[in-house]
PDB file of N, CA and C in Angstrom:
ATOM      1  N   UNK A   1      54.303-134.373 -20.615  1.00  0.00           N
ATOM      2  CA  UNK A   1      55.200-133.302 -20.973  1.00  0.00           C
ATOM      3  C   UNK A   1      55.035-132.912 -22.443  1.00  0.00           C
ATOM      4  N   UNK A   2      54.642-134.110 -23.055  1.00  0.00           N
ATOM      5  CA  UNK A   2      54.679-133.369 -24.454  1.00  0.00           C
ATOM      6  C   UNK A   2      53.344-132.843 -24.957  1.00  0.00           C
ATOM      7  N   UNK A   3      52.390-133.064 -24.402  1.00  0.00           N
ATOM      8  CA  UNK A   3      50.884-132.285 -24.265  1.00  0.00           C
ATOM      9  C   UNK A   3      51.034-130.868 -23.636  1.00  0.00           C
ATOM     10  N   UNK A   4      52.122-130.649 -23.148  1.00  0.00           N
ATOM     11  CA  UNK A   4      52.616-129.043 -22.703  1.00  0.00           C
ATOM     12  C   UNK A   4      53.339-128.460 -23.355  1.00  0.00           C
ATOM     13  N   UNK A   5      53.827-128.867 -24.153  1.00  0.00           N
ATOM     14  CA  UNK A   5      54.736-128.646 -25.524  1.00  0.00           C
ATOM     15  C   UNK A   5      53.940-128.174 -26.331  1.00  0.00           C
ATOM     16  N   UNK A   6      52.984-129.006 -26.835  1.00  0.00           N
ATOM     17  CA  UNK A   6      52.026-129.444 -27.928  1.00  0.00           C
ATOM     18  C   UNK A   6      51.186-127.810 -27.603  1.00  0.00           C
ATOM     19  N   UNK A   7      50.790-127.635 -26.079  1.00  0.00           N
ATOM     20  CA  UNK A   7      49.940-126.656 -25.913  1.00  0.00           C
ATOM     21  C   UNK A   7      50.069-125.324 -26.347  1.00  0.00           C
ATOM     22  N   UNK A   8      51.387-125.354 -25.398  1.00  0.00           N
ATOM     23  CA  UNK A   8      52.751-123.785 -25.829  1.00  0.00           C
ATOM     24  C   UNK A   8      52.594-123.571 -27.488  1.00  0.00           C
ATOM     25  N   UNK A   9      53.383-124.725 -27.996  1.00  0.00           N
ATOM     26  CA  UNK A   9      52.928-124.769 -29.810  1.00  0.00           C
ATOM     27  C   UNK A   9      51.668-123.603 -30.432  1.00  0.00           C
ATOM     28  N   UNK A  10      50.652-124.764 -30.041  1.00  0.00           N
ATOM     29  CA  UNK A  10      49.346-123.904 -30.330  1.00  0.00           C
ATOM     30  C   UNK A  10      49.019-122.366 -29.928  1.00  0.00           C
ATOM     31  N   UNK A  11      49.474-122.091 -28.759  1.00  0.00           N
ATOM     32  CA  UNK A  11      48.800-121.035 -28.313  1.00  0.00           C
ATOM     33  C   UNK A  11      49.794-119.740 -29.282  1.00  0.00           C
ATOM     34  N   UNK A  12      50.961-120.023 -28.906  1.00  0.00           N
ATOM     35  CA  UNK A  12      52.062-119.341 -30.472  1.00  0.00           C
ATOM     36  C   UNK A  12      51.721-118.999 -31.425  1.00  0.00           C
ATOM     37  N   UNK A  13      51.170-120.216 -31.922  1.00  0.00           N
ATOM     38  CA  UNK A  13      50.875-120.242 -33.468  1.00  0.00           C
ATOM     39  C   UNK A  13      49.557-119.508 -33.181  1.00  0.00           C
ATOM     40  N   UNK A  14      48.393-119.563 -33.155  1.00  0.00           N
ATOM     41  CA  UNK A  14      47.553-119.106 -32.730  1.00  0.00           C
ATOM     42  C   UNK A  14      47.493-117.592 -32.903  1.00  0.00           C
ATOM     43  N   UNK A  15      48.799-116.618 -31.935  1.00  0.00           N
ATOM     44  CA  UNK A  15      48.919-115.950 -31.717  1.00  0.00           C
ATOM     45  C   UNK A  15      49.430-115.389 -32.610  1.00  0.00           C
ATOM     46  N   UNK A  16      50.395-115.824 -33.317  1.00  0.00           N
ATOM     47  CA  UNK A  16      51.001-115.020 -34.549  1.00  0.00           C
ATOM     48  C   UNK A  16      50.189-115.180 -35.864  1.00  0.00           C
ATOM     49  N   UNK A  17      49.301-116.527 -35.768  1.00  0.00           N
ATOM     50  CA  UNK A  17      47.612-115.864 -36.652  1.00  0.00           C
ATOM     51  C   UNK A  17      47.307-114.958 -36.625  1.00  0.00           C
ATOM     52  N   UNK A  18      46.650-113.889 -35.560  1.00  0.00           N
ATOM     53  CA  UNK A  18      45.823-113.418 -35.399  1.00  0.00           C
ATOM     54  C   UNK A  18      46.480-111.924 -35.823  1.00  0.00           C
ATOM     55  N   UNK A  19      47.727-112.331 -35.214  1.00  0.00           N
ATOM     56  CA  UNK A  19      48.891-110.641 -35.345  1.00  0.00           C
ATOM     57  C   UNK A  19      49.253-110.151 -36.965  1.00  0.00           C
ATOM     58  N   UNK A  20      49.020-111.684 -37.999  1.00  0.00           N
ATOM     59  CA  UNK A  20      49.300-111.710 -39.124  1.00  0.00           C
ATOM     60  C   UNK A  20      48.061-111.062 -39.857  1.00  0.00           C
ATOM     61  N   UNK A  21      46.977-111.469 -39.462  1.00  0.00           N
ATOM     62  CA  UNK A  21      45.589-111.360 -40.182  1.00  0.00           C
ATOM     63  C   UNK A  21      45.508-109.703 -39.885  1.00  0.00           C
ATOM     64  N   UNK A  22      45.606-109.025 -38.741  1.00  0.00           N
ATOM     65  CA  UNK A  22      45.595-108.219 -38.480  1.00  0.00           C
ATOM     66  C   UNK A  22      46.095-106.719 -38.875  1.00  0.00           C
ATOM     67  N   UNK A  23      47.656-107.742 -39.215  1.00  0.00           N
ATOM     68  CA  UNK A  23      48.476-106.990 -40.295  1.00  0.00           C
ATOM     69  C   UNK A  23      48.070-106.876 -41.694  1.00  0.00           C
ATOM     70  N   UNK A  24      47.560-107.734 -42.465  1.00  0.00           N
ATOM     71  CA  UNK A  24      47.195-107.891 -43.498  1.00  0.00           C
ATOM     72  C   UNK A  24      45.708-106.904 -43.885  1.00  0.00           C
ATOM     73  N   UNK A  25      45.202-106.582 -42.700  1.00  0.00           N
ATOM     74  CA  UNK A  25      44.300-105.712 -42.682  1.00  0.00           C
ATOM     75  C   UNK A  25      44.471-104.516 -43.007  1.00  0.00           C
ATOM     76  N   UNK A  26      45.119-104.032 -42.249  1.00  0.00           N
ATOM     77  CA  UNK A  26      45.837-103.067 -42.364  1.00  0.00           C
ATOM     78  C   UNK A  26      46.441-102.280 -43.221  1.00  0.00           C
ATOM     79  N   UNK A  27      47.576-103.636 -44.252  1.00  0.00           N
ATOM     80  CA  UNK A  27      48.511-103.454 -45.770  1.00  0.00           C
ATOM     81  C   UNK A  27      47.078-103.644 -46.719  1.00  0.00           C
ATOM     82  N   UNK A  28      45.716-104.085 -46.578  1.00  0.00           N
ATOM     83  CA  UNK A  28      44.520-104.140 -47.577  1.00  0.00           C
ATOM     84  C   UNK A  28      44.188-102.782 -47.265  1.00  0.00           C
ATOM     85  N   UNK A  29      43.390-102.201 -46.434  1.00  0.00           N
ATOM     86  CA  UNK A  29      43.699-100.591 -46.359  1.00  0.00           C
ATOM     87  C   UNK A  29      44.100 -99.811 -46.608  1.00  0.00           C
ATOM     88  N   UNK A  30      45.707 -99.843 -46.538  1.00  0.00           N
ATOM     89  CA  UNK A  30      46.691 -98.821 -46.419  1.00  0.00           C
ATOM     90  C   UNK A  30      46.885 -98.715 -48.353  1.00  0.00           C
ATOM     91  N   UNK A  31      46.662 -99.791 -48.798  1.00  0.00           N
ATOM     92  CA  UNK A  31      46.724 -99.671 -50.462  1.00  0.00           C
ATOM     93  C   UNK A  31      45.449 -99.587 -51.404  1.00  0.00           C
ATOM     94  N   UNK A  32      44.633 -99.280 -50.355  1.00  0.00           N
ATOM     95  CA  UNK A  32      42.990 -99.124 -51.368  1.00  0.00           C
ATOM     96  C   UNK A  32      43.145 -97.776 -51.170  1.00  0.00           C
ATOM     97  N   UNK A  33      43.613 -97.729 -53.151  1.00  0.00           N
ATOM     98  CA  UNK A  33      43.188 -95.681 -53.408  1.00  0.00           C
ATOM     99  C   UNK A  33      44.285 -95.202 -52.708  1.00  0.00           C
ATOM    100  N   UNK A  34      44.458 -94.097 -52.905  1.00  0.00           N
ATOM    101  CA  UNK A  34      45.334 -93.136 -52.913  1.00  0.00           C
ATOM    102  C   UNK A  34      44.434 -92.153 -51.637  1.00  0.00           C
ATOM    103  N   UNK A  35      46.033 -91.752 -50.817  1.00  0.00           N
ATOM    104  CA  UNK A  35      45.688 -91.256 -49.805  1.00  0.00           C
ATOM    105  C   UNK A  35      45.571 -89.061 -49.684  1.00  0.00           C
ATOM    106  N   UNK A  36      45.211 -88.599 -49.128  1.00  0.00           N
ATOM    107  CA  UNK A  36      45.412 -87.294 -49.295  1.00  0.00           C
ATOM    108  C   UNK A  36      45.617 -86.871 -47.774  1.00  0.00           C
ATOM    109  N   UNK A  37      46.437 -86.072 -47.942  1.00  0.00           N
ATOM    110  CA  UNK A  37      46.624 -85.088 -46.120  1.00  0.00           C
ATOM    111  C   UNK A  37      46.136 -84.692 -45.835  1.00  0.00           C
ATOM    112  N   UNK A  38      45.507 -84.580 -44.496  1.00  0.00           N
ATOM    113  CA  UNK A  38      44.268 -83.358 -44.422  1.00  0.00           C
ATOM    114  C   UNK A  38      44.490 -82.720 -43.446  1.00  0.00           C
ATOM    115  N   UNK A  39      45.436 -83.125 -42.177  1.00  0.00           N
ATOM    116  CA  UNK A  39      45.883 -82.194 -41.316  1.00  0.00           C
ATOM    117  C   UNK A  39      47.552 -82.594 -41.162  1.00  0.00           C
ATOM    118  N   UNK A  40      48.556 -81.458 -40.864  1.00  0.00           N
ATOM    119  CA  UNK A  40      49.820 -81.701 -40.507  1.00  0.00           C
ATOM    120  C   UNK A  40      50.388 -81.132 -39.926  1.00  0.00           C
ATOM    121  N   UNK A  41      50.905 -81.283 -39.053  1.00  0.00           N
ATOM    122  CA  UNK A  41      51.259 -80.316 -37.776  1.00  0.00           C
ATOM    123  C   UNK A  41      53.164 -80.302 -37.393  1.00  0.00           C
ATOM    124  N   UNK A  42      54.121 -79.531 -37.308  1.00  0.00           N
ATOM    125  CA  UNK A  42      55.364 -79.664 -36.999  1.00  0.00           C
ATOM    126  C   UNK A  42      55.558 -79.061 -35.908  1.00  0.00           C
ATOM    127  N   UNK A  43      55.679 -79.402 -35.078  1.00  0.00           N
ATOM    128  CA  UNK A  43      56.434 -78.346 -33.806  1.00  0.00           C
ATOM    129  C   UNK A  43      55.341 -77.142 -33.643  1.00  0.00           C
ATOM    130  N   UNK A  44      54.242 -77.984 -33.764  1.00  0.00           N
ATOM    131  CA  UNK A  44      52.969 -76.790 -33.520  1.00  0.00           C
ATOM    132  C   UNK A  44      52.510 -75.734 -34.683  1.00  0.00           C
ATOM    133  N   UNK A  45      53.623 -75.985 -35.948  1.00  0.00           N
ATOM    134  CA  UNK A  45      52.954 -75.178 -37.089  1.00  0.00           C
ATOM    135  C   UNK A  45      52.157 -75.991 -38.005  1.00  0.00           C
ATOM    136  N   UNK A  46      51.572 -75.348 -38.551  1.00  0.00           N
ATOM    137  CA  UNK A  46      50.378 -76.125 -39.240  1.00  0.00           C
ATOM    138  C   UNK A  46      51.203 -76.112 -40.919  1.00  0.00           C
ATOM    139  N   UNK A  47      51.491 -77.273 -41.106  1.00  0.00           N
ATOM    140  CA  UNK A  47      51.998 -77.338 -42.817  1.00  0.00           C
ATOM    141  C   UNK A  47      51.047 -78.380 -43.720  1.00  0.00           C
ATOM    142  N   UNK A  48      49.932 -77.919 -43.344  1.00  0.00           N
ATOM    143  CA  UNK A  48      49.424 -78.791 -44.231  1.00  0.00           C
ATOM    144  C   UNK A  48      49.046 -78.687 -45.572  1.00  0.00           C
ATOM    145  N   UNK A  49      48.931 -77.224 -46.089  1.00  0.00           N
ATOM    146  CA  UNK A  49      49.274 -76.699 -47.285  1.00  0.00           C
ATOM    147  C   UNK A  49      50.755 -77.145 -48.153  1.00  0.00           C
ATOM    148  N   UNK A  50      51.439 -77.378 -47.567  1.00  0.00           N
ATOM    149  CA  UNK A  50      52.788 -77.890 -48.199  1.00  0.00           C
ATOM    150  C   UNK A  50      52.359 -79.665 -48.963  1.00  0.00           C
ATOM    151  N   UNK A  51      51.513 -80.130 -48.538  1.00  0.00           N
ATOM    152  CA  UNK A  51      50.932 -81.243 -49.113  1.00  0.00           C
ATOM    153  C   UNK A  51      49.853 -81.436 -49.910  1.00  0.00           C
ATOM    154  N   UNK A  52      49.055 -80.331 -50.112  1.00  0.00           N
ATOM    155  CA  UNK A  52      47.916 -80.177 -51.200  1.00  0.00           C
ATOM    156  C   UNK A  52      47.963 -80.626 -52.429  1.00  0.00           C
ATOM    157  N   UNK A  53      48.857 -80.157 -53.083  1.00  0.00           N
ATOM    158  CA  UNK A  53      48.651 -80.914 -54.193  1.00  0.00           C
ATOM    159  C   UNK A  53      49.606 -82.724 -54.636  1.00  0.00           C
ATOM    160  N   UNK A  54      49.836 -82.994 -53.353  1.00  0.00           N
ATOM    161  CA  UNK A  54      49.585 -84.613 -53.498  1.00  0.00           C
ATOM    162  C   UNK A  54      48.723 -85.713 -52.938  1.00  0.00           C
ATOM    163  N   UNK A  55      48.752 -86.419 -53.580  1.00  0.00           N
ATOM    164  CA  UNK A  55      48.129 -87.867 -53.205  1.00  0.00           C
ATOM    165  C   UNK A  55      49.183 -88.797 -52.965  1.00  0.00           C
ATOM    166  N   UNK A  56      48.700 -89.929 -52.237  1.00  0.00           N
ATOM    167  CA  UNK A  56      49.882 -90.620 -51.785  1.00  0.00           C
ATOM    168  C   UNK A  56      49.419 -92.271 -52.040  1.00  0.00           C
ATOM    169  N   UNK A  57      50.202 -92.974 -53.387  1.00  0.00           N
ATOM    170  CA  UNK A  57      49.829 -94.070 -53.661  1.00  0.00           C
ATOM    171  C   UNK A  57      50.841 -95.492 -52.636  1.00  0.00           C
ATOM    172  N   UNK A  58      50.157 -95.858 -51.670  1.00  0.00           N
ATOM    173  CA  UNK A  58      51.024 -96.958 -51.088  1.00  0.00           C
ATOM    174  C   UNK A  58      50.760 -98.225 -51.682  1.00  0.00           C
ATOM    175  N   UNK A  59      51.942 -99.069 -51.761  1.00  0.00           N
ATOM    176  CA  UNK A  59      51.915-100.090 -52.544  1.00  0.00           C
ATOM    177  C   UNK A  59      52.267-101.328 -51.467  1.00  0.00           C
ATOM    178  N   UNK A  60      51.785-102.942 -52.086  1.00  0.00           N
ATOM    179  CA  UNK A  60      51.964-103.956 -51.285  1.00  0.00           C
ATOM    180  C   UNK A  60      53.626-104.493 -50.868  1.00  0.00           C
ATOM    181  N   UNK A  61      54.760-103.469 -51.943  1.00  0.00           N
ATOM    182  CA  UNK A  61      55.872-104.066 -51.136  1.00  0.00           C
ATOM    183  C   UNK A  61      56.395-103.096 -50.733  1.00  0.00           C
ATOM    184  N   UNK A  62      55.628-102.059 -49.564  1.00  0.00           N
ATOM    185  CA  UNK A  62      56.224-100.903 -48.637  1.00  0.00           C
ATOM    186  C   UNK A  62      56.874 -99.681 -49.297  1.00  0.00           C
ATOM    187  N   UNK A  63      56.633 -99.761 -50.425  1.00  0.00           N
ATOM    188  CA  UNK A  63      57.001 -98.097 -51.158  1.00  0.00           C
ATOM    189  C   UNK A  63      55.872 -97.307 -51.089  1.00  0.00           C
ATOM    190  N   UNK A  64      55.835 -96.146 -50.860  1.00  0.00           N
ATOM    191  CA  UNK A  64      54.732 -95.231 -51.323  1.00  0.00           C
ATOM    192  C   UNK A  64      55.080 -94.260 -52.363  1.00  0.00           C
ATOM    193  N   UNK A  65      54.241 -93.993 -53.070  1.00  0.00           N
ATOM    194  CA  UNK A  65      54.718 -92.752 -54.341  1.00  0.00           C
ATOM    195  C   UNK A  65      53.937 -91.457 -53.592  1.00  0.00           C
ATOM    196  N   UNK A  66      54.537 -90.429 -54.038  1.00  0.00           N
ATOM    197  CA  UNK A  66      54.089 -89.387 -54.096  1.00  0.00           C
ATOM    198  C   UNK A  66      53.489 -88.346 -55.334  1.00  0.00           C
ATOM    199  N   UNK A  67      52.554 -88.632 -55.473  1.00  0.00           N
ATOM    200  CA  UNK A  67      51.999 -88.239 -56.877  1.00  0.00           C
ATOM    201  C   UNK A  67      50.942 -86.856 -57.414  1.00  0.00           C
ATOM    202  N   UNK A  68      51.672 -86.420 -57.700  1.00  0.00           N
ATOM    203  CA  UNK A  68      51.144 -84.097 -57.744  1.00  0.00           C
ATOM    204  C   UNK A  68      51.289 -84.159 -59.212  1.00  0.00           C
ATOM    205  N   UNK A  69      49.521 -84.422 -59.530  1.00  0.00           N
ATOM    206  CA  UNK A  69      49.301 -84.255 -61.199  1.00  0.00           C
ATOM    207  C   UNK A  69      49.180 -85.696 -61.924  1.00  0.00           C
ATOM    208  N   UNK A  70      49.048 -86.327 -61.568  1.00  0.00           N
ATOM    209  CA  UNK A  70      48.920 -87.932 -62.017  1.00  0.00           C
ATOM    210  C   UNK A  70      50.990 -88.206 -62.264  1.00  0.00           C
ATOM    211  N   UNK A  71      51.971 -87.298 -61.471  1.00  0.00           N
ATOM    212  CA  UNK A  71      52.888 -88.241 -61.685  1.00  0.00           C
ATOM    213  C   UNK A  71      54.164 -87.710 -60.247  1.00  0.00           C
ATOM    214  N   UNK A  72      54.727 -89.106 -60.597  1.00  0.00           N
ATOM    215  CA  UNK A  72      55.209 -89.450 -59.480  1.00  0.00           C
ATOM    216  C   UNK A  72      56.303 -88.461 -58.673  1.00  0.00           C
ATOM    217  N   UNK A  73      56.523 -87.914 -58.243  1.00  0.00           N
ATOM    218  CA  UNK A  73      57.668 -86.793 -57.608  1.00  0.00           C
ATOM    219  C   UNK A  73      58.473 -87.286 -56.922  1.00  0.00           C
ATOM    220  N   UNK A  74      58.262 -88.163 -56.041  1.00  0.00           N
ATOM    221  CA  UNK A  74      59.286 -89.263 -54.760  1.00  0.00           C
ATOM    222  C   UNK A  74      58.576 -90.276 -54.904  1.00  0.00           C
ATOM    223  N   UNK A  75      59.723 -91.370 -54.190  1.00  0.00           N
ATOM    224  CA  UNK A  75      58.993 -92.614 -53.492  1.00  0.00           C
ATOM    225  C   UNK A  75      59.858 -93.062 -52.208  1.00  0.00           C
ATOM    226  N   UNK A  76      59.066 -93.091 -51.648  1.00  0.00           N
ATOM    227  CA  UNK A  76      59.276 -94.006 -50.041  1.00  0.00           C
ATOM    228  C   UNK A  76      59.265 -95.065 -49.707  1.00  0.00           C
ATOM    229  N   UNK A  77      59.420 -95.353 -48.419  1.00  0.00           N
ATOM    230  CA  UNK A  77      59.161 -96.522 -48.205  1.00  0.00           C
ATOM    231  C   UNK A  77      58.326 -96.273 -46.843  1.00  0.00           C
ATOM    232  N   UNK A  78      57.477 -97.710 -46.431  1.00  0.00           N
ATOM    233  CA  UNK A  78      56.365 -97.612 -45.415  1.00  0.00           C
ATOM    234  C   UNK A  78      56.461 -98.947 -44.471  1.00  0.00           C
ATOM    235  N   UNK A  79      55.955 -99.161 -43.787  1.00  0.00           N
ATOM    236  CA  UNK A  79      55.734-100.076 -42.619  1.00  0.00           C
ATOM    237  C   UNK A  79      54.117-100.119 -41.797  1.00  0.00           C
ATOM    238  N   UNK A  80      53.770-100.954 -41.466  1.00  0.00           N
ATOM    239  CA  UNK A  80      52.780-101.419 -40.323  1.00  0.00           C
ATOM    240  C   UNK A  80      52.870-102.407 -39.502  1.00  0.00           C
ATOM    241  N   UNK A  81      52.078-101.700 -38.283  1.00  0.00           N
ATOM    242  CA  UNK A  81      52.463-102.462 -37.149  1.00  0.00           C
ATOM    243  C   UNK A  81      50.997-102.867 -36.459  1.00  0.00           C
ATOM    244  N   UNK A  82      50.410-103.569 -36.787  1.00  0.00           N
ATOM    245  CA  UNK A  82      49.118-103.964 -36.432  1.00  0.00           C
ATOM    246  C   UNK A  82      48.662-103.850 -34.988  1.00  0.00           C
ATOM    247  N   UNK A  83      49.783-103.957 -34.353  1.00  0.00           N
ATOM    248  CA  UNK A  83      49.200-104.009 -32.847  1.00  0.00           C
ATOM    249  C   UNK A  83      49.902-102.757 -32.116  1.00  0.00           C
ATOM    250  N   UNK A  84      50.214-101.668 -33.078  1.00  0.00           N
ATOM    251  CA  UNK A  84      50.768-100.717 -32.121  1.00  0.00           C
ATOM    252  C   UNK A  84      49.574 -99.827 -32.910  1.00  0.00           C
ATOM    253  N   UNK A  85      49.208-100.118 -34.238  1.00  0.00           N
ATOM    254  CA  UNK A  85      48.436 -99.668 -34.866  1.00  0.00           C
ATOM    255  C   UNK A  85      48.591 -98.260 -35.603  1.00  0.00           C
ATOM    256  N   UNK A  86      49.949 -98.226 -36.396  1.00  0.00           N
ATOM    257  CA  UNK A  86      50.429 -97.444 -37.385  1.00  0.00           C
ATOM    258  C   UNK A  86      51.150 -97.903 -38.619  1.00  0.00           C
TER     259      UNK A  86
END
């Protein structure tokens, strides 16, 4: 019984390795360089001109800046989900 324990254990842990590494992929990505819009769509209109002149700096504790001209205009906040993959 406790070699079935022991197993369950592992396969868990294991599993939330892989979901972690995955994530971490992701937050290494999501913060290399500054991002730019290139398409944006609302209810079928195209606004992607409304975002031109920013870049979008995301950072490792889930804020993003919004930055038009080397300075900051807003900041947000962000999330990832490695296995839904956003």
């Amino acid at each position: 019984m406790k070699s079935l324990y022991l197993l369950f254990f592992l396969i868990i842990l294991a599993g939330c390795k892989k979901e972690k590494k995955a994530e971490n992929l992701v937050i290494q990505a999501m913060v290399n360089g500054q991002w730019k819009v290139t398409n944006f769509n609302k209810g079928g209109t195209d606004i992607t001109n409304s975002f031109a002149p920013y870049k979008f700096q995301f950072k490792t504790n889930f804020t993003v800046d919004a930055v038009n001209n080397g300075t900051v205009e807003k900041t947000g906040s962000w999330n990832a989900d490695a296995s839904t993959q956003t």
